[in-house]
Protein backbone atom coordinates (compact mmCIF):
# COMPACT_ATOMS: atom_id res chain seq x y z
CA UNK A 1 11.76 99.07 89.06
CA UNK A 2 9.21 100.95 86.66
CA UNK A 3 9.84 103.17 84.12
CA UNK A 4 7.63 105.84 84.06
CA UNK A 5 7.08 108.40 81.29
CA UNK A 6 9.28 109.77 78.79
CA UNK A 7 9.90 111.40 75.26
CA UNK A 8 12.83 109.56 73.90
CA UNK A 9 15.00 106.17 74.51
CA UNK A 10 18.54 106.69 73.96
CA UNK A 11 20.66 103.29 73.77
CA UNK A 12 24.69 103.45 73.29
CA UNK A 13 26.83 100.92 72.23
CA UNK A 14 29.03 99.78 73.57
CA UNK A 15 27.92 97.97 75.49
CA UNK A 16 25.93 96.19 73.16
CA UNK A 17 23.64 94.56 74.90
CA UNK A 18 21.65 96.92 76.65
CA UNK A 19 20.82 98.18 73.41
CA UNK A 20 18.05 95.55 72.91
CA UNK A 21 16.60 96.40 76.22
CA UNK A 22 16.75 99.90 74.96
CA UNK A 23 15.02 99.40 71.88
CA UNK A 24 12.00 97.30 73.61
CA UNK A 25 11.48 99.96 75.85
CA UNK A 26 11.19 102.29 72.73
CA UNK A 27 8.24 99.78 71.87
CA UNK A 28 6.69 99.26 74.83
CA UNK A 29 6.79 102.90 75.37
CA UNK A 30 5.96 103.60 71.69
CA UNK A 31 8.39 106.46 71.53
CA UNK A 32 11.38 107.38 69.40
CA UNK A 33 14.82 105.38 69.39
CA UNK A 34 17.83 106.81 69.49
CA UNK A 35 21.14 104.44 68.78
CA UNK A 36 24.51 105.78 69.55
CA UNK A 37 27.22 104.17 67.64
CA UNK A 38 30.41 104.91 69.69
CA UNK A 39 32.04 101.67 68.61
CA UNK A 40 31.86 99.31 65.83
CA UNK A 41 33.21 96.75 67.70
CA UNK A 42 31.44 93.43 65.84
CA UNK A 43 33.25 94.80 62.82
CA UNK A 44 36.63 95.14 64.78
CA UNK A 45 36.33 91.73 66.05
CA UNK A 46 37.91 89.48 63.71
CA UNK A 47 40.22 91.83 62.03
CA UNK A 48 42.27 92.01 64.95
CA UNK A 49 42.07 88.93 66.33
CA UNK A 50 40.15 88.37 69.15
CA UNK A 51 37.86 86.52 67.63
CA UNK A 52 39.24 83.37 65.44
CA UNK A 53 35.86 82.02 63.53
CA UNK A 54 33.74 85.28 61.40
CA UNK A 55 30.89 83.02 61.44
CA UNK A 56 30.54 83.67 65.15
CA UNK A 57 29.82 87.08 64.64
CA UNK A 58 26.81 86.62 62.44
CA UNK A 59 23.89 86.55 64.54
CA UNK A 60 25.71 89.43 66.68
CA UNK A 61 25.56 91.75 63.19
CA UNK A 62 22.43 90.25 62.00
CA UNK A 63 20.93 91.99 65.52
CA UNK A 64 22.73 94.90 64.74
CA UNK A 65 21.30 95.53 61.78
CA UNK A 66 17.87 95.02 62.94
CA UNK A 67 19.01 97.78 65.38
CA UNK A 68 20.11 100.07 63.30
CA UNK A 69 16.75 99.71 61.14
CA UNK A 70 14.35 100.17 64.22
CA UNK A 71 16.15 103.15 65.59
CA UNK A 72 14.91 106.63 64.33
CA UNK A 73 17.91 108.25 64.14
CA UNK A 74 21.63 106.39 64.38
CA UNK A 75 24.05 108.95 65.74
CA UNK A 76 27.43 108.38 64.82
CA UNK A 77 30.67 109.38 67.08
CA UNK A 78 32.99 110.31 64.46
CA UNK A 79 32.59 110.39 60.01
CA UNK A 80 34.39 107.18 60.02
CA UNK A 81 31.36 105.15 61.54
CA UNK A 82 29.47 106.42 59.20
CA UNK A 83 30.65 104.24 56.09
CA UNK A 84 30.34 101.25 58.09
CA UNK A 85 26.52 101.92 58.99
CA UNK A 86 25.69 103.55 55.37
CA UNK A 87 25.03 99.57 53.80
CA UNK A 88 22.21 99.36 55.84
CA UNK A 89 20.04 102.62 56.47
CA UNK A 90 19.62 105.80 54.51
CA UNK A 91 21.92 108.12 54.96
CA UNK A 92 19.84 110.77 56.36
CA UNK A 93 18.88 108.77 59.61
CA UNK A 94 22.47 109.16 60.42
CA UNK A 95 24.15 112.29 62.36
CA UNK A 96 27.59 112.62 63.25
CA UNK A 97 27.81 114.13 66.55
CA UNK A 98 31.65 113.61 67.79
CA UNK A 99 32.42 113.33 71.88
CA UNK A 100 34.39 116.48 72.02
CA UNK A 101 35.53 118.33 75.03
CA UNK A 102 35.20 121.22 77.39
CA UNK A 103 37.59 123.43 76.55
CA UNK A 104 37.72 125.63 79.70
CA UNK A 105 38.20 122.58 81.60
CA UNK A 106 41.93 122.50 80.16
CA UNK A 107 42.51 126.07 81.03
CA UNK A 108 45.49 125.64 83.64
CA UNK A 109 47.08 128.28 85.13
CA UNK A 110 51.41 128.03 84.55
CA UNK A 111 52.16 127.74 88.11
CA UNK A 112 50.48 124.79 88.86
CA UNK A 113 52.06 122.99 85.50
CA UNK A 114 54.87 123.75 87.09
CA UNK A 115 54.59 122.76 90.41
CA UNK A 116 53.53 119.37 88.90
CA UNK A 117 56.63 119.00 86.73
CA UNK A 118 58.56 119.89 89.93
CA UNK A 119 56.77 117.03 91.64
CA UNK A 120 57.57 114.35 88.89
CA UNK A 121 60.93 115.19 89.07
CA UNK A 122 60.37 116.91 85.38
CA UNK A 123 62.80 119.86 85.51
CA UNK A 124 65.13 120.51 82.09
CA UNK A 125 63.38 116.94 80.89
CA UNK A 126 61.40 116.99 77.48
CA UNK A 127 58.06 115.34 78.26
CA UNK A 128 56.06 113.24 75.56
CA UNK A 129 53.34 111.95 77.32
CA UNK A 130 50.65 109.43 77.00
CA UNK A 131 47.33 109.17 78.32
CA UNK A 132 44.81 106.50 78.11
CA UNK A 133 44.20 102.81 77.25
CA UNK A 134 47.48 100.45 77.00
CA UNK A 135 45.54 97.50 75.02
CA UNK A 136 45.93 95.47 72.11
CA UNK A 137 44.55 98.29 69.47
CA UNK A 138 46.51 101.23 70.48
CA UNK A 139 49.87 99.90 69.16
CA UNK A 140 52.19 100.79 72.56
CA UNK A 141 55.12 99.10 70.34
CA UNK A 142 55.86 101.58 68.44
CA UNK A 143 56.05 104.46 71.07
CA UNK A 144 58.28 102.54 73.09
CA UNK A 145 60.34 101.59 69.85
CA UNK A 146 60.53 105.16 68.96
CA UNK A 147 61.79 105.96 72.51
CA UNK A 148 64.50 103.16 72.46
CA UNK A 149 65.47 104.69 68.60
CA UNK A 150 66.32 108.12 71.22
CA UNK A 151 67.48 107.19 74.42
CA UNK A 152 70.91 108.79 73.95
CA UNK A 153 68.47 111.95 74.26
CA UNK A 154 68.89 111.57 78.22
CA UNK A 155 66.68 114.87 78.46
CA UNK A 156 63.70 113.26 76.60
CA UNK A 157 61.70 111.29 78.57
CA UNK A 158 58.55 109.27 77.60
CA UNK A 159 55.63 108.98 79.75
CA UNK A 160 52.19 106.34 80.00
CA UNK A 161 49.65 107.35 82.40
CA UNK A 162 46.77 104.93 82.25
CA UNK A 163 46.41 100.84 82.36
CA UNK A 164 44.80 97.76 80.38
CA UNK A 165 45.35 94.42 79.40
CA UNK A 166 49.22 94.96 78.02
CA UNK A 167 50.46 97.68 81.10
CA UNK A 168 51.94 95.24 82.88
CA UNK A 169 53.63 93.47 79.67
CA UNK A 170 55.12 97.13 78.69
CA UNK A 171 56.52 97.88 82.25
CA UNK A 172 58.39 94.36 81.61
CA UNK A 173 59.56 94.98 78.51
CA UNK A 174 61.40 98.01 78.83
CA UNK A 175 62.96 97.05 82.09
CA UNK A 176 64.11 93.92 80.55
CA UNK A 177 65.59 95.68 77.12
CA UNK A 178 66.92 98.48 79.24
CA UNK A 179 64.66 100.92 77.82
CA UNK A 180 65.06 103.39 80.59
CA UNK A 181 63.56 106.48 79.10
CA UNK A 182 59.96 104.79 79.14
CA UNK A 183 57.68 105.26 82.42
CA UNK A 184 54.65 104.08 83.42
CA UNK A 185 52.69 105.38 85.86
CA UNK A 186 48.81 104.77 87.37
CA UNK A 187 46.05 106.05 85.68
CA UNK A 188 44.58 109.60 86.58
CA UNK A 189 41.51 111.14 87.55
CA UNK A 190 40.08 113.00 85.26
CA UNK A 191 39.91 116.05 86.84
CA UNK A 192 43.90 115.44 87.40
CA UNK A 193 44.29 115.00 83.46
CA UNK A 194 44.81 118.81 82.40
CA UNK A 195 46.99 119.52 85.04
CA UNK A 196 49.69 116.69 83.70
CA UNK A 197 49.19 117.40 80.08
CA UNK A 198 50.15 121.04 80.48
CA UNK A 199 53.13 120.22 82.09
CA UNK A 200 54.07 117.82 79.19
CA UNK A 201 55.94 118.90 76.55
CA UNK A 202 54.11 117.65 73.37
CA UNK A 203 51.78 114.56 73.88
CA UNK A 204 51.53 111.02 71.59
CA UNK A 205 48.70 109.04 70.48
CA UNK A 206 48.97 105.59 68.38
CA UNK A 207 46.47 103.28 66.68
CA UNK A 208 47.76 100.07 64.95
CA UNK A 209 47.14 99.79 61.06
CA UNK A 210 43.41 98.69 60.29
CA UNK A 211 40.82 99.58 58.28
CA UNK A 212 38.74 98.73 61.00
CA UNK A 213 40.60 101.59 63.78
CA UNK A 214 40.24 104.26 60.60
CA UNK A 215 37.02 105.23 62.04
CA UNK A 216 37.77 106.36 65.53
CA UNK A 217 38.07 109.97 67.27
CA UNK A 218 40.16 109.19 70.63
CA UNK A 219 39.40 110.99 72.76
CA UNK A 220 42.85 111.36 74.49
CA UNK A 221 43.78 113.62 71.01
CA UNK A 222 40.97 116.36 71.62
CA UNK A 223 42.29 116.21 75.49
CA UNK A 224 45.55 116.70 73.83
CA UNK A 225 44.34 119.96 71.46
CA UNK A 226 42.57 121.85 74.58
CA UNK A 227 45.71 121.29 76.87
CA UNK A 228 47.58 123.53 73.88
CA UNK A 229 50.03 120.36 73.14
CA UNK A 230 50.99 119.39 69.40
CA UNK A 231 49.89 115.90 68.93
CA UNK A 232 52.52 113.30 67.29
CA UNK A 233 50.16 111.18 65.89
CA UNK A 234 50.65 107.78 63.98
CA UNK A 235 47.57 106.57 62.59
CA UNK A 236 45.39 105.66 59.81
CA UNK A 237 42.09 107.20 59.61
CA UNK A 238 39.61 110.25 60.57
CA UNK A 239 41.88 111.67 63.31
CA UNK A 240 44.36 112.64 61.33
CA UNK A 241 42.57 114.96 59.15
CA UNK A 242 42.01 116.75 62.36
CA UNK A 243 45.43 117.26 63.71
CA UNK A 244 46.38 118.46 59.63
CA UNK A 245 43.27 120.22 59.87
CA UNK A 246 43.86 122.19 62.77
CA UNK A 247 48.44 122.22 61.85
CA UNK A 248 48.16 120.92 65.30
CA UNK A 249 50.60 118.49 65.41
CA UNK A 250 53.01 115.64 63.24
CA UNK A 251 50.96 112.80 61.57
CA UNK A 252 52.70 109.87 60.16
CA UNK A 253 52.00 106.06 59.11
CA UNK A 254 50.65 104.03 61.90
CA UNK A 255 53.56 101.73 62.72
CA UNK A 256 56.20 104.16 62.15
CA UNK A 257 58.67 104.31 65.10
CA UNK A 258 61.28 105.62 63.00
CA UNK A 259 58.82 108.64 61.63
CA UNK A 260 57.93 109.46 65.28
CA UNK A 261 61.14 109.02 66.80
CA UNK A 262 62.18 111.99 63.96
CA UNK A 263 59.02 113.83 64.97
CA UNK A 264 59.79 114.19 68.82
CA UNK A 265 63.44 115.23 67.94
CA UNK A 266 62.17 117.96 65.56
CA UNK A 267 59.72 119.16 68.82
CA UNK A 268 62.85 119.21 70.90
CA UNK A 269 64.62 121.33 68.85
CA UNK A 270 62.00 123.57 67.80
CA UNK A 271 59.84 124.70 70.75
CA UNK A 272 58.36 127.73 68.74
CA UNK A 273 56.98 124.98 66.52
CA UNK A 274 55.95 123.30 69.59
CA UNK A 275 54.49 126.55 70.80
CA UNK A 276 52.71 127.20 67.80
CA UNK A 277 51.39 123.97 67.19
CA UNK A 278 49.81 123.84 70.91
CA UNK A 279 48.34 127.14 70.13
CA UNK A 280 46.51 126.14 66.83
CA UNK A 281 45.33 122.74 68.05
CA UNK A 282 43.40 124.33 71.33
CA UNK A 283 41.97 127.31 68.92
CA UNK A 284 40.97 124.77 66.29
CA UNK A 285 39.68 122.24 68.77
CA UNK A 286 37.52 125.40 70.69
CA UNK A 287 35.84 125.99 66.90
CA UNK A 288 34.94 122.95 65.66
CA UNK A 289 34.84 120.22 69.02
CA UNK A 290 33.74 122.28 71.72
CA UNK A 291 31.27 120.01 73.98
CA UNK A 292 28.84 122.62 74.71
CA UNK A 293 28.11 123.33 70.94
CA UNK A 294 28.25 119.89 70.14
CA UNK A 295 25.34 119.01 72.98
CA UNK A 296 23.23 121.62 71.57
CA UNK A 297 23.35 119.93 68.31
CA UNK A 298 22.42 116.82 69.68
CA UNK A 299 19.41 118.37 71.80
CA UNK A 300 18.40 120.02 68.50
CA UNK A 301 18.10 116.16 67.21
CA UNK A 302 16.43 115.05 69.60
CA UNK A 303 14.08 117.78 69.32
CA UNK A 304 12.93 117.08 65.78
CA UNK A 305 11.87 113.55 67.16
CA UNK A 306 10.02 114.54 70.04
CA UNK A 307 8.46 117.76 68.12
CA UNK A 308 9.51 118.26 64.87
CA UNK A 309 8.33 121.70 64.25
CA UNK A 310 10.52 122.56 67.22
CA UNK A 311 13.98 120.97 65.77
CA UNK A 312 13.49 123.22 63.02
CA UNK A 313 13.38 126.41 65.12
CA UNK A 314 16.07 125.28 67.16
């Protein structure tokens, strides 16, 4: 397979790897490279364990760094990234340019929310829902924790759509401690995904306390904001200035059962809050993360690489 001609090489990590292959294509080719931090997962490595012995990661970073010095521009996926690729490259090679989402896409009409909620056996329940990656980062415990602090709330009802590594370890858990309030099911498609979150309730996200998960934007919380569902939120980092940003939601401490346990019940009995909080997180996330807008800023990058005079009218 050839590659024939083109104007720019775009690389994204992860996965890592292909990122070499991208960058000796940029040679060959003589063109401009374009690296897309979307992870800094060498950094995240031995922090949380998964890899015992630092020193193994050194020839990993030392490539990354010659990566990030080769590349023409490093876009970053969220302002956190940012500090952890400042040490090695001027500041003004780097561009935050966040995932986002499409808005309209979340635009569901009421009768179908509630035909689903009819279907999963949701009528008179309060729904805090879940969607995404159960894996060693996103800190599961202290959802489940929270929902076993509330179970005597038989009309609040927590739910996981999604797998990974720890889904089946949570489905034995809660059977096992009688944590009956907890479900799990399969993950969705994604064209399936605004449908369930506008028949939840209020929806949760979690990341476990490390300076190394301070940098992310998950993507489940702008799902979340365009659905119109306030965001409990326990975490440490970037995302949360968003949800305060927007008064889209509850933040509190990463690890905090107790803090979210209090921050469903004040959702349950305050749906105007609920109501209100929805409403400002899908108006805020429209503004500031809508896709379209944020592709157009990209393509404007790219532009100033490939033609610089026509960035600048763009």
């Amino acid at each position: 397979m050839s590659i024939g001609d083109v104007d720019i090489v775009f690389g994204t990590s992860p996965p890592f790897f292909q990122l070499v292959a991208a960058a000796c294509v940029a040679t060959l080719k003589r063109k401009p490279f374009i690296f897309e931090v979307r992870d800094i997962w060498i950094d995240s490595l031995y922090p949380l364990g998964i890899v015992k012995h630092k020193f193994l990661l050194r020839p990993l970073k030392a490539l990354e760094i010659l990566l990030y010095k080769k590349a023409d521009k490093v876009i970053a996926n969220s302002p956190g990234i940012v500090s952890f690729i400042n040490p090695y490259i001027d500041s003004d090679k780097i561009k935050v340019v966040p995932n986002g989402v499409a808005t309209d896409d979340f635009l569901v009409k009421r009768e179908d929310a509630r035909k689903f909620r009819e279907s999963a056996n949701w009528v008179e329940k309060f729904i805090v829902a879940y969607i995404g990656n159960i894996g060693v980062t996103n800190d599961i415990d202290s959802i489940i924790d929270a929902a076993d602090k509330i179970k005597e709330l038989r009309n609040v009802q927590f739910v996981f759509f999604g797998g990974g590594i720890k889904a089946d370890y949570y489905k034995t858990y809660c059977k096992e401690a009688c944590i009956d309030n907890v479900f799990f099911f399969d993950p969705v498609k994604k064209m399936e995904i605004p449908v369930v979150l506008s028949a939840a309730d209020i929806c949760i996200a979690t990341l476990k306390d490390s300076p190394v998960l301070s940098y992310p934007y998950p993507n489940k919380v702008f799902d979340y904001m365009a659905a119109g569902r306030p965001t409990v939120l326990a975490a440490n980092g970037v995302i949360c200035e968003v949800i305060k940003m927007a008064d889209g939601g509850t933040v509190v401490p990463a690890g905090d059962s107790r803090r979210i346990a209090d921050a469903v019940i004040y959702y349950v009995n305050h749906p105007e809050i609920a109501d209100k909080h929805g409403r400002n997180a899908r108006d805020y996330v429209r503004k500031h993360f809508e896709r379209r807008n944020l592709a157009a800023e990209l393509e404007s990058e790219l532009a100033c690489l490939v033609s610089p005079s026509e960035g600048k009218r763009g």
